[in-house]
N, C-alpha and C. Protein backbone atom coordinates (compact mmCIF):
# COMPACT_ATOMS: atom_id res chain seq x y z
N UNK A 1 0.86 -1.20 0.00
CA UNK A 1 0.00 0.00 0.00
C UNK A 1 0.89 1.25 0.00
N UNK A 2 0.72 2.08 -1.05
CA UNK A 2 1.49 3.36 -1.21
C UNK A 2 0.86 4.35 -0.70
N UNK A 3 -0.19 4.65 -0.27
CA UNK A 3 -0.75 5.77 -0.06
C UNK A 3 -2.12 5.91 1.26
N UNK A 4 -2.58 6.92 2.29
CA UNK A 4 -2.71 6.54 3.85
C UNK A 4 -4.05 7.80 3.15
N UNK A 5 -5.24 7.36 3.95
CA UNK A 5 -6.23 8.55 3.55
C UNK A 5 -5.77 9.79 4.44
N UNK A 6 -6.16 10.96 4.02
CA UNK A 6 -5.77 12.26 4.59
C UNK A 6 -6.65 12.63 5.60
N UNK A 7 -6.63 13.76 5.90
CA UNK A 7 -8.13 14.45 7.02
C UNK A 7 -9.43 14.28 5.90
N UNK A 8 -9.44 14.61 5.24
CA UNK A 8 -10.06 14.91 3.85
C UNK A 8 -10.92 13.56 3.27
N UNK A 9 -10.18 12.40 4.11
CA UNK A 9 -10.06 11.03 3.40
C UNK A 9 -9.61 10.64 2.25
N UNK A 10 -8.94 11.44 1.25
CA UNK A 10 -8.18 11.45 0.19
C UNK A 10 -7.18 10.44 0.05
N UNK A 11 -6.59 9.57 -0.28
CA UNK A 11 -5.07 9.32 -0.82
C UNK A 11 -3.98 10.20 -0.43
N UNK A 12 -3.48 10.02 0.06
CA UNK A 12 -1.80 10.70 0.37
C UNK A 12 -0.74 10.12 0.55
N UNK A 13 0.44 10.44 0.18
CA UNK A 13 1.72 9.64 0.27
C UNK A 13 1.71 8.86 1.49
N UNK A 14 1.91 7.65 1.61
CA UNK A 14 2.00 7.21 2.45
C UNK A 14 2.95 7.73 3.91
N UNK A 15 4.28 7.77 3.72
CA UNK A 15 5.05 9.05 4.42
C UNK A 15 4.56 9.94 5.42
N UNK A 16 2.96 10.19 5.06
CA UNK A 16 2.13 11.45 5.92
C UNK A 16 2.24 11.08 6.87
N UNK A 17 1.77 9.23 7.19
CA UNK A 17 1.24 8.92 8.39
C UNK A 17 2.44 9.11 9.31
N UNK A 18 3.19 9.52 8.87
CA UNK A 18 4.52 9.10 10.35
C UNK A 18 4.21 10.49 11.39
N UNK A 19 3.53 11.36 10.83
CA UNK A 19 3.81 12.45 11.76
C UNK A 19 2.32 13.32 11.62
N UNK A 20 1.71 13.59 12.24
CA UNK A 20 0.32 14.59 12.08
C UNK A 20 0.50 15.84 11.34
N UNK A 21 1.39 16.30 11.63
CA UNK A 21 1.80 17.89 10.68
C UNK A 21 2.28 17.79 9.46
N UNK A 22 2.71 16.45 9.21
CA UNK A 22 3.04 15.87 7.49
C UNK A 22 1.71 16.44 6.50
N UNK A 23 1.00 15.98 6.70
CA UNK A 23 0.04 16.11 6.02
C UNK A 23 -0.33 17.57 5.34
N UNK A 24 0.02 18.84 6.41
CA UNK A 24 -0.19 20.14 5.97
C UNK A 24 1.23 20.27 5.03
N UNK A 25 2.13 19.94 5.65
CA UNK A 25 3.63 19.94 4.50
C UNK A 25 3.36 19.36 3.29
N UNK A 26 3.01 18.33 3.67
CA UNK A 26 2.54 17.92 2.10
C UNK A 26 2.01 18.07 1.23
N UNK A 27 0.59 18.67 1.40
CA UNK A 27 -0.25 18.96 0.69
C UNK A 27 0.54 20.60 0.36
N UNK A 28 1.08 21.39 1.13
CA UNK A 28 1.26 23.05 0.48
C UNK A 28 2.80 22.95 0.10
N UNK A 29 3.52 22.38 0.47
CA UNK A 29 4.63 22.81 0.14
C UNK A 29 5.50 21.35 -1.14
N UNK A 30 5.41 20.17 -0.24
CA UNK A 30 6.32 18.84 -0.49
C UNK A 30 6.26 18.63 -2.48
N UNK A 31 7.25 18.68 -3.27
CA UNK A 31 6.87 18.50 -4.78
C UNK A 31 6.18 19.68 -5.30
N UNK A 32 5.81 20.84 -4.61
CA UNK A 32 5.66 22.08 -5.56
C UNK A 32 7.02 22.49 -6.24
N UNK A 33 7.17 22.85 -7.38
CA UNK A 33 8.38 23.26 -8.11
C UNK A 33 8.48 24.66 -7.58
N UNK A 34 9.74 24.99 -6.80
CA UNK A 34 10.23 26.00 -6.59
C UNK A 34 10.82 26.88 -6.91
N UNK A 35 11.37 28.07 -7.08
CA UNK A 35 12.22 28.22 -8.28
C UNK A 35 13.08 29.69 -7.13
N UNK A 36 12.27 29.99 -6.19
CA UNK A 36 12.98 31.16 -5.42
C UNK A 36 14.45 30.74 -4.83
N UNK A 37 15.35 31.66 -5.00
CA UNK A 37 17.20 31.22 -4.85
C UNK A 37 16.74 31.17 -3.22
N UNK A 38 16.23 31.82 -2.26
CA UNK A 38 16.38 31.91 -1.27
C UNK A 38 15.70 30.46 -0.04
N UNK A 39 14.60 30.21 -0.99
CA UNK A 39 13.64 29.09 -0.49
C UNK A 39 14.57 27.66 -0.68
N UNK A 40 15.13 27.69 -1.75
CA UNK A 40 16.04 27.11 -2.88
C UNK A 40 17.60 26.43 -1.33
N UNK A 41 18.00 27.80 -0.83
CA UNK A 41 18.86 27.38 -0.02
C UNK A 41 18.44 26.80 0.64
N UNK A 42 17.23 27.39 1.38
CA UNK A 42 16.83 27.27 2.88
C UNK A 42 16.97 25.76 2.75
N UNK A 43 16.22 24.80 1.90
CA UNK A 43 15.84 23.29 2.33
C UNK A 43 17.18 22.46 1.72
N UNK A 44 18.31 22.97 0.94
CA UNK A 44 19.85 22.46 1.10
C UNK A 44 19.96 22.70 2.22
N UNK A 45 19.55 24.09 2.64
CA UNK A 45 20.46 23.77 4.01
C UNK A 45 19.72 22.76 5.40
N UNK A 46 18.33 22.59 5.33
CA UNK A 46 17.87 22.18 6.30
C UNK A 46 17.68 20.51 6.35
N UNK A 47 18.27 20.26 4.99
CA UNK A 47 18.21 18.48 4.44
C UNK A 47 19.73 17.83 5.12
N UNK A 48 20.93 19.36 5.11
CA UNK A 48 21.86 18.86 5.62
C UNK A 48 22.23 18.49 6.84
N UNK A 49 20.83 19.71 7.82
CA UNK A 49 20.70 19.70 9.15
C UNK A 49 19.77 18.55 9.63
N UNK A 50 19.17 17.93 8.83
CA UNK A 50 18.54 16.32 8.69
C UNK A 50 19.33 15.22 8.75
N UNK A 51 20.52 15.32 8.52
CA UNK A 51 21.31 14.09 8.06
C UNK A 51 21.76 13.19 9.59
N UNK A 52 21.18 12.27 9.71
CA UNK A 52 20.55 11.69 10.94
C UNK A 52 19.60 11.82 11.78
N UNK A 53 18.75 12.40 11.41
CA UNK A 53 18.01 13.03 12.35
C UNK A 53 16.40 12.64 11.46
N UNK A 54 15.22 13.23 12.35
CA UNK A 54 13.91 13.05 11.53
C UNK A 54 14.21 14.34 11.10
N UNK A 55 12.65 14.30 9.79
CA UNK A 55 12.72 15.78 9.12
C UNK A 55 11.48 16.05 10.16
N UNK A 56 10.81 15.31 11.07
CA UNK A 56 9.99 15.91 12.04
C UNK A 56 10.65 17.25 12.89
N UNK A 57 11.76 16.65 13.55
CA UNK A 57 12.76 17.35 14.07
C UNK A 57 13.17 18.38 13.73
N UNK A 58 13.03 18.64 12.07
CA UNK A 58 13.30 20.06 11.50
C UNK A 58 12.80 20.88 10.98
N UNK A 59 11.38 20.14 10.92
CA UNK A 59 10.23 21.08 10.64
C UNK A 59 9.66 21.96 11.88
N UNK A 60 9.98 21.17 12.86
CA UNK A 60 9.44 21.98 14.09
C UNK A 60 10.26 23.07 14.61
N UNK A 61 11.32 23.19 14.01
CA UNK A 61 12.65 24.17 14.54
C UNK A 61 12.49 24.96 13.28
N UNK A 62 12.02 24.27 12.45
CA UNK A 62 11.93 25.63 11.17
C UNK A 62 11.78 26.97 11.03
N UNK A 63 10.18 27.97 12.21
CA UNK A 63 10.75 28.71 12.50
C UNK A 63 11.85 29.81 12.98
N UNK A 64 12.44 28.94 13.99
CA UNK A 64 13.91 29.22 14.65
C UNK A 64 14.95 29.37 13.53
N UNK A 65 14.96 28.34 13.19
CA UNK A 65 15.90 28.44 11.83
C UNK A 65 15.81 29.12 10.92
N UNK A 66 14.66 29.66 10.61
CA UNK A 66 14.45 30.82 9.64
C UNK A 66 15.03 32.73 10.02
N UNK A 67 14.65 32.19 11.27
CA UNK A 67 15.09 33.48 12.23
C UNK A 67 16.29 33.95 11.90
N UNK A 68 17.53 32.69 12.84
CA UNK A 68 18.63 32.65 12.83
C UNK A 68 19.42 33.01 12.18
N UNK A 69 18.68 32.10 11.14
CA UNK A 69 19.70 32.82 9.55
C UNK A 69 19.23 33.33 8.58
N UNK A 70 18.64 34.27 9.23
CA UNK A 70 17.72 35.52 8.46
C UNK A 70 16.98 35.04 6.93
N UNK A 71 16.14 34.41 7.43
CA UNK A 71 15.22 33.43 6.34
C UNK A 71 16.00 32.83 5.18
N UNK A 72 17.42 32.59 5.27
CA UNK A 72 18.08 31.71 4.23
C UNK A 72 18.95 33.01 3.04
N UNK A 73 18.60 34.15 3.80
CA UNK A 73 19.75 34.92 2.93
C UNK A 73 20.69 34.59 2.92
N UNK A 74 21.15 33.82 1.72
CA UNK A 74 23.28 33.90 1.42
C UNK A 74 23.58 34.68 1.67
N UNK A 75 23.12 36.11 1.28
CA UNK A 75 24.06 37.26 0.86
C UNK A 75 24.49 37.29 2.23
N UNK A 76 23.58 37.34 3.35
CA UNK A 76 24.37 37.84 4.82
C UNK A 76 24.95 36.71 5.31
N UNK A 77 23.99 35.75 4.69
CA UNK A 77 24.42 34.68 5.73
C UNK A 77 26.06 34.20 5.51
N UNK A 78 26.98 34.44 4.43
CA UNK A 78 27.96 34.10 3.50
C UNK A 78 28.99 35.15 4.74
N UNK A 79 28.03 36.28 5.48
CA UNK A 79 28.94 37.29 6.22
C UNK A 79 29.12 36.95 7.64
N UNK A 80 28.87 35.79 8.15
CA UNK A 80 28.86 35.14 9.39
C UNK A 80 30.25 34.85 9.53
N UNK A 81 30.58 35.07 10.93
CA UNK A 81 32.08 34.76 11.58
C UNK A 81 32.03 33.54 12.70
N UNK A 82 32.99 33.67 12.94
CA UNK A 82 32.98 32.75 14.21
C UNK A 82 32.07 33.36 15.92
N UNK A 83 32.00 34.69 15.32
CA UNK A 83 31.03 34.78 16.66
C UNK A 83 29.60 34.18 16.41
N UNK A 84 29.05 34.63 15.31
CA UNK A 84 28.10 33.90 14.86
C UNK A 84 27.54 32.49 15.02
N UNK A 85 29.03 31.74 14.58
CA UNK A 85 28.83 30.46 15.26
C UNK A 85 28.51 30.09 16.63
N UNK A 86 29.01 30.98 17.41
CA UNK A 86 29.34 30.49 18.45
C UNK A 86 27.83 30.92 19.28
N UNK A 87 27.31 32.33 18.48
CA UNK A 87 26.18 32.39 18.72
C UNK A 87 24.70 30.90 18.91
N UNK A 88 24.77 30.74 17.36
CA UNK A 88 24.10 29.63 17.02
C UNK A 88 24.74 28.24 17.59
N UNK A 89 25.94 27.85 18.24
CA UNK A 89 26.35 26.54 18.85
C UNK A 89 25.31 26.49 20.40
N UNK A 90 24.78 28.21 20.92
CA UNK A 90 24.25 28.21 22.09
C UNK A 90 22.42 28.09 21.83
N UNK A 91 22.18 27.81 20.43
CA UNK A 91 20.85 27.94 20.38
C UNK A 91 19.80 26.98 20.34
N UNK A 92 19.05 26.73 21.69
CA UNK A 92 18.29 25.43 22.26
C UNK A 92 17.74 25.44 20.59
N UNK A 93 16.90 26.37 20.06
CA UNK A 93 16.10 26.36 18.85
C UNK A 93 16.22 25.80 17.47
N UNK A 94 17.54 25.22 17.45
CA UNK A 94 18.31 24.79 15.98
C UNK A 94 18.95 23.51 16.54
N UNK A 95 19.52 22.78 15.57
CA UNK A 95 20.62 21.73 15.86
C UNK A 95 21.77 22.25 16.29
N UNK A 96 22.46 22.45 16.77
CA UNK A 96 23.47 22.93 17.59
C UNK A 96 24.81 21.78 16.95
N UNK A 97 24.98 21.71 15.97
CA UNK A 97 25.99 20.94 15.22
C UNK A 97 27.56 21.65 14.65
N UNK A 98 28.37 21.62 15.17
CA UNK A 98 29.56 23.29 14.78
C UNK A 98 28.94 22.84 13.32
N UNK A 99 29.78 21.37 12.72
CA UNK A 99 29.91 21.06 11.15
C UNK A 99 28.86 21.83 10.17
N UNK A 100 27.53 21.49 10.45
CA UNK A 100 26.17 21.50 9.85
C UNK A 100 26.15 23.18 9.78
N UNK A 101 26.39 23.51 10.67
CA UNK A 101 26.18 25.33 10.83
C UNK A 101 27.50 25.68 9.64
N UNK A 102 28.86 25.27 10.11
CA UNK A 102 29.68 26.20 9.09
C UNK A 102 29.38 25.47 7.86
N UNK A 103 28.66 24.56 7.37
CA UNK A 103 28.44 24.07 6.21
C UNK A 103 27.50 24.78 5.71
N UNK A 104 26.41 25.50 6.45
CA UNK A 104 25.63 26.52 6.34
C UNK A 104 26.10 27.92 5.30
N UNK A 105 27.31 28.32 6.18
CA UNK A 105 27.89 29.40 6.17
C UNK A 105 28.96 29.43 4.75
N UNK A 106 29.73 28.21 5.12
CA UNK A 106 30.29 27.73 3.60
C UNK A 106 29.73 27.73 2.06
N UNK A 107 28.35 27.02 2.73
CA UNK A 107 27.41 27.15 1.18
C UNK A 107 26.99 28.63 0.91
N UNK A 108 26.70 29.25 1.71
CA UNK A 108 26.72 30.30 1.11
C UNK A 108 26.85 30.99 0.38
N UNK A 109 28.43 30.93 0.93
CA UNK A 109 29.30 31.82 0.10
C UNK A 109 28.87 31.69 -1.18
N UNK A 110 29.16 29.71 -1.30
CA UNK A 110 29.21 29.29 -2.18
C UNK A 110 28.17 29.74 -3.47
N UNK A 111 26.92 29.70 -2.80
CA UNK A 111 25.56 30.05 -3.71
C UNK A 111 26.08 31.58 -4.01
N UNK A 112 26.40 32.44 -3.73
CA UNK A 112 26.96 33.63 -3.73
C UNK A 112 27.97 33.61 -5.17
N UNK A 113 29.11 33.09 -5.25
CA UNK A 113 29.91 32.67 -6.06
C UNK A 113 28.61 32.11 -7.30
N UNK A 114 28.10 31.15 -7.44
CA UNK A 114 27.00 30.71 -8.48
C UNK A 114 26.55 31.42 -8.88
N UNK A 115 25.56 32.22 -7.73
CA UNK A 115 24.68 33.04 -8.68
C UNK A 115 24.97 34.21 -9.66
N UNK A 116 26.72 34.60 -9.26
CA UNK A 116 27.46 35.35 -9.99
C UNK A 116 27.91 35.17 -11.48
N UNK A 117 28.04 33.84 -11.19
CA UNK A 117 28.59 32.93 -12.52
C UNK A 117 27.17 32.50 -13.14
N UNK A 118 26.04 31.83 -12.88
CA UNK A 118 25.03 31.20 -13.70
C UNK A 118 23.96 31.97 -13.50
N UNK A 119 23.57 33.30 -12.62
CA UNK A 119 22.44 33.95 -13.12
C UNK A 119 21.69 33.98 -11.76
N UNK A 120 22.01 32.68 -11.17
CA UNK A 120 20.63 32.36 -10.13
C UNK A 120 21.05 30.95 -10.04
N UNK A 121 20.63 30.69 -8.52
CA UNK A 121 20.72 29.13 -8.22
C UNK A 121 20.02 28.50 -8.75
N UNK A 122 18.73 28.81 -9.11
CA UNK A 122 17.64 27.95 -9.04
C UNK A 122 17.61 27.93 -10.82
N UNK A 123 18.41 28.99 -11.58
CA UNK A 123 19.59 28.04 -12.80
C UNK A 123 19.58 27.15 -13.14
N UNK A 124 20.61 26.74 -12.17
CA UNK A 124 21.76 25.57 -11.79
C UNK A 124 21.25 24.50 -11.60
N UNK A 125 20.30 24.84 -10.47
CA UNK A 125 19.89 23.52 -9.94
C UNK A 125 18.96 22.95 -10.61
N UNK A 126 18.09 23.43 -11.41
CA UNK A 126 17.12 22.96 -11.73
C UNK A 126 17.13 22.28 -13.53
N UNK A 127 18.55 22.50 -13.82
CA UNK A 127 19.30 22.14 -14.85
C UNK A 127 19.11 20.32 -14.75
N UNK A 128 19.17 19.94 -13.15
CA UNK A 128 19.63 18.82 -12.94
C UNK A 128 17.83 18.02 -12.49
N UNK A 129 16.86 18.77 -13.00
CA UNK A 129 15.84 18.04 -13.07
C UNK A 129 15.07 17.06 -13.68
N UNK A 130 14.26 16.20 -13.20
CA UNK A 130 13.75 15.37 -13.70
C UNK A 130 12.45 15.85 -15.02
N UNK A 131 12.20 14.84 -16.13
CA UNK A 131 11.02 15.13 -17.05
C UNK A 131 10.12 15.41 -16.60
N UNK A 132 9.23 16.49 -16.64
CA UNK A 132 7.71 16.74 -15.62
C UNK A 132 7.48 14.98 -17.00
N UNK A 133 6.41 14.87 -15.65
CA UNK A 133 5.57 12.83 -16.20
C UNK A 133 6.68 12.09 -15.99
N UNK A 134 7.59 12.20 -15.17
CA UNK A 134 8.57 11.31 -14.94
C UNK A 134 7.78 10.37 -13.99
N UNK A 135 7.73 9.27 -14.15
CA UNK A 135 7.39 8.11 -13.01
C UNK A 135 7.83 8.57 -11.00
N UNK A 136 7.39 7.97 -10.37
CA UNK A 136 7.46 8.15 -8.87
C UNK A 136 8.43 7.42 -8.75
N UNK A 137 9.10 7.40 -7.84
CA UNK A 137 10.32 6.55 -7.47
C UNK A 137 10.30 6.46 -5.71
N UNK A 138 10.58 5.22 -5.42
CA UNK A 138 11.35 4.54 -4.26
C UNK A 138 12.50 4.86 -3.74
N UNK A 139 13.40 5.26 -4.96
CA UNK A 139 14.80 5.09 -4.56
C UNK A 139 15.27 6.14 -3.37
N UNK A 140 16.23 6.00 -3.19
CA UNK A 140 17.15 7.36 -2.07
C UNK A 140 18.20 8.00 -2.43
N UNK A 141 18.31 7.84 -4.14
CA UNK A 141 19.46 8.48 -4.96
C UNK A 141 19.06 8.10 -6.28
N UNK A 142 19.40 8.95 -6.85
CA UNK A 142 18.83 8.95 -9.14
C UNK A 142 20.34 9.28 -9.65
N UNK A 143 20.37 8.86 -10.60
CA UNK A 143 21.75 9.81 -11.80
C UNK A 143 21.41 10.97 -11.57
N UNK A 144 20.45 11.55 -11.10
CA UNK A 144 20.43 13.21 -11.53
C UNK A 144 20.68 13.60 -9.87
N UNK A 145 20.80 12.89 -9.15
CA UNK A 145 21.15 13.65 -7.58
C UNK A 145 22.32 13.43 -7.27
N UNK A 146 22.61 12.44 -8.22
CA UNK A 146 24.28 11.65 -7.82
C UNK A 146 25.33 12.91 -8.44
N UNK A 147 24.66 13.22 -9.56
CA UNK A 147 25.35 14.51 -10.71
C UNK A 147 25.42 15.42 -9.89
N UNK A 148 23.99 16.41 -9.31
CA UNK A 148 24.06 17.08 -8.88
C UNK A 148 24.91 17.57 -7.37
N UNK A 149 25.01 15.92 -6.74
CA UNK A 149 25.52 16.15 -5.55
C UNK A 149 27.13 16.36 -6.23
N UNK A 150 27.43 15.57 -7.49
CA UNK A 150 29.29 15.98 -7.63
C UNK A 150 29.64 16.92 -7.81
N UNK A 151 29.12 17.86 -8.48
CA UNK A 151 28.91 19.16 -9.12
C UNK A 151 28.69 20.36 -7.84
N UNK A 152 27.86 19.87 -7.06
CA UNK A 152 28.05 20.74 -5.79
C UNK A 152 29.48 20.77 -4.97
N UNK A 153 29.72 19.49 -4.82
CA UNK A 153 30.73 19.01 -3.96
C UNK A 153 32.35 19.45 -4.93
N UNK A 154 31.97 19.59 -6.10
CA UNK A 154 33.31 19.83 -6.92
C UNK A 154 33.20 21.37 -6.85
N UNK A 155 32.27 21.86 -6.31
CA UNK A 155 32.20 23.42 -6.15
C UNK A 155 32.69 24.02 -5.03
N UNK A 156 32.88 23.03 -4.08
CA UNK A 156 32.90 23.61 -2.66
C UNK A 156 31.97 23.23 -1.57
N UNK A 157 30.52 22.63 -1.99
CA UNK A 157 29.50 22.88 -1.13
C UNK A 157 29.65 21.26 -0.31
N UNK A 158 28.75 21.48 1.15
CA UNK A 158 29.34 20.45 1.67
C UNK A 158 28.03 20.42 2.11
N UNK A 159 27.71 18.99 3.16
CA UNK A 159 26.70 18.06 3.42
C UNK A 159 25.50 18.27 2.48
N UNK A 160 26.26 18.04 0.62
CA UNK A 160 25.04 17.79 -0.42
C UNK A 160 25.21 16.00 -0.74
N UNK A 161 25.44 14.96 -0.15
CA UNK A 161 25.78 13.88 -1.11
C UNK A 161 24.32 13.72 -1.51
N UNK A 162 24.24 12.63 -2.23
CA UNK A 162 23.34 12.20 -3.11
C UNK A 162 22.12 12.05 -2.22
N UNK A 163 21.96 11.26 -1.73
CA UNK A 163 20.92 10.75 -0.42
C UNK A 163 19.90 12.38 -0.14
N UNK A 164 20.90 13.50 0.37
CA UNK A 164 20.31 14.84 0.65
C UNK A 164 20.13 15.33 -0.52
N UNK A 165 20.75 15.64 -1.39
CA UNK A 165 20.19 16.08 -2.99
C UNK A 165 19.44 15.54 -3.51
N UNK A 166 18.73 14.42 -3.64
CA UNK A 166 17.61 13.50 -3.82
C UNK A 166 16.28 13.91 -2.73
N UNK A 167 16.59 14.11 -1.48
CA UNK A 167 15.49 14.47 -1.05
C UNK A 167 15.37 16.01 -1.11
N UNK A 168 15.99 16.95 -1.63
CA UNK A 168 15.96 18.39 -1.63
C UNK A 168 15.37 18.13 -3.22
N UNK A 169 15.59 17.38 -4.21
CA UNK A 169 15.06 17.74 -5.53
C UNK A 169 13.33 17.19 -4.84
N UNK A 170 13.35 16.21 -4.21
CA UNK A 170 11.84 15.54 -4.26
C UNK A 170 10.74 16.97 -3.50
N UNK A 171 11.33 17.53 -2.80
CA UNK A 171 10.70 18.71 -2.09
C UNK A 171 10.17 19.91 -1.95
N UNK A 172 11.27 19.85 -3.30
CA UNK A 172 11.42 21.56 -4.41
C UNK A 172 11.02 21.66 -5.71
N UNK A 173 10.40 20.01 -5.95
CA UNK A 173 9.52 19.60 -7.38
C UNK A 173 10.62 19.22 -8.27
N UNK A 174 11.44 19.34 -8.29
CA UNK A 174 12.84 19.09 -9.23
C UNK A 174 12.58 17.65 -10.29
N UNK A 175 11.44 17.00 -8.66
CA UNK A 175 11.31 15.15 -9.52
C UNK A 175 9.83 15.32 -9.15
N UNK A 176 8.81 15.08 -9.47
CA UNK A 176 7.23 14.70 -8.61
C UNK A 176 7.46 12.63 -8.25
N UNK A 177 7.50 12.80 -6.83
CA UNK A 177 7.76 11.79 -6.41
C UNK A 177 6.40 12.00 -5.55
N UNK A 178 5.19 12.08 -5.54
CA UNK A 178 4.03 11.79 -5.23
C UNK A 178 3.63 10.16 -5.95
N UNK A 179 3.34 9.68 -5.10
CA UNK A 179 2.64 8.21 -5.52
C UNK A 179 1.34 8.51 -6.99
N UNK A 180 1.56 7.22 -7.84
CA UNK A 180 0.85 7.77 -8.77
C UNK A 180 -1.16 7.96 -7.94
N UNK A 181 -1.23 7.43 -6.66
CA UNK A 181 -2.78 7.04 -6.11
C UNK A 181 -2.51 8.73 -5.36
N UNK A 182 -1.66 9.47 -5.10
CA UNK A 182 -1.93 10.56 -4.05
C UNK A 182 -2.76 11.82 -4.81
N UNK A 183 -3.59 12.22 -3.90
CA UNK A 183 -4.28 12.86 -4.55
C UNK A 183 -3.38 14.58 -5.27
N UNK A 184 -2.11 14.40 -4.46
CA UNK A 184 -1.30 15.80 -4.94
C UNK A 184 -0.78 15.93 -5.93
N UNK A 185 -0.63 14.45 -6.96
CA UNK A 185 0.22 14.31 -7.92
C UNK A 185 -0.38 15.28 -8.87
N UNK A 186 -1.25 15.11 -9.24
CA UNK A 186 -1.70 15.74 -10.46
C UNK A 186 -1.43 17.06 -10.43
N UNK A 187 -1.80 18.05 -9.16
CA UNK A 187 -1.83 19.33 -9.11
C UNK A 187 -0.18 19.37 -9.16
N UNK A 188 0.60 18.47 -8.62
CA UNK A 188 2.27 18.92 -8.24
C UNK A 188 2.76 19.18 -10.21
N UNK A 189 2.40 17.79 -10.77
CA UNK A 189 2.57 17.49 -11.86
C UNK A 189 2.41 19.35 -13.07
N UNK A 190 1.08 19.50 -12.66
CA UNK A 190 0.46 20.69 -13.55
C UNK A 190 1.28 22.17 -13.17
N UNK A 191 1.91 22.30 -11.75
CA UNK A 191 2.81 23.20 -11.53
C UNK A 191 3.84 23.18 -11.96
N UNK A 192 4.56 22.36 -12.35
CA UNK A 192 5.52 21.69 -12.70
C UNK A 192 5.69 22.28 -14.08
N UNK A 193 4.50 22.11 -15.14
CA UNK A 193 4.34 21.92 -16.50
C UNK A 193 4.60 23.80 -16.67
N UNK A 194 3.64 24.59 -15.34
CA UNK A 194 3.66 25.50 -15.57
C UNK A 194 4.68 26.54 -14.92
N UNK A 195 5.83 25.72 -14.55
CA UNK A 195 6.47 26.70 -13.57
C UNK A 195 7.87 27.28 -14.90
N UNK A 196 8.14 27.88 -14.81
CA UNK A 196 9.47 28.51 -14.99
C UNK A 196 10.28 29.65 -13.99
N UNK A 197 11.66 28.79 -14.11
CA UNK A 197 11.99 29.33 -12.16
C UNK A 197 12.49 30.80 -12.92
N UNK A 198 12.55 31.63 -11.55
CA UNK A 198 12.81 32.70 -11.64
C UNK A 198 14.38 33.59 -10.71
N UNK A 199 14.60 34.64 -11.43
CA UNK A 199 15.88 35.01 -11.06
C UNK A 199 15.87 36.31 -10.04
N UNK A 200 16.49 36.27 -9.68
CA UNK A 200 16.72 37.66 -8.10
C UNK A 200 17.04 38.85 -9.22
């Protein structure tokens, strides 16, 4: 069984059931095609602050985290020092990880450097997307996350391997990995057809 009825009684990714607040993520945000550079960081960076952890765990700190690092601006966030860190190493509200934070701060830059060179992240990244009507997938890595994660990682950027670039494309619409029975596919699918990302 791929798919758990909703509040609604609808079909929904199965996935929902693990957590009660899934369900609102899912339905507004999870497989909409994204295309904003800033939204674009935020969930690289918050897939990296996942890496062991639930994404329950980071949805609920999401606020905080938005705070912190001033809703996912590179531009400032690229201007963080070590007090900064040391700020955020004291903050009950976030993962408190040194690595995960200066990997934060690192990417930055990094997206900073990109968007100089290709226009806009959401460019770049979305270069490395799947066919809108591409089939749903199981997997926890594609050729196109494996690419994308080398290409990051040959750039500088750090906690992207494949595993986290696979679930940052499934999130940001990059792939529609909605079950073909969920009732979101279709609408994710039709955004998809109609999105063209946009530049800062």
């Amino acid at each position: 069984m791929t798919t758990v009825p909703g509040p609604d009684g609808k079909p929904r990714c199965r996935w929902c059931a693990a957590a009660p607040e899934f369900f609102h993520y899912h339905d507004s945000e999870w497989g909409l095609a994204q295309g904003d550079d800033f939204l674009l960081f935020e969930k690289l960076s918050l897939e990296g602050f996942q890496s062991g952890l639930s994404w329950r765990t980071i949805l609920a700190k999401r606020p905080r985290f938005r705070e912190v690092f001033h809703d996912f601006d590179f531009e400032k966030i690229a201007r963080f020092g070590e007090r900064d860190i040391q700020r955020l190493l004291k903050d009950e509200g976030i993962i408190r990880h040194r690595g995960k934070i200066e990997a934060v701060i690192n990417n930055a830059r990094r997206a900073k450097d990109l968007v100089k060179r290709e226009g806009s992240l959401a460019s770049f990244l979305w270069r490395y997307a799947l066919p809108a009507g591409s089939p749903s997938s199981t997997a926890a890595t594609t050729p196109e996350s494996v690419a994308l994660s080398k290409a990051l990682k040959k750039d500088g950027w750090k906690f992207v391997g494949p595993t986290t670039v696979y679930a940052f494309m499934q999130a940001m619409g990059l792939v529609n990995d909605h079950v073909e029975d969920c009732v979101m596919r279709a609408k994710a699918e039709k955004a998809r057809k109609a999105f063209k990302h946009l530049k800062r």
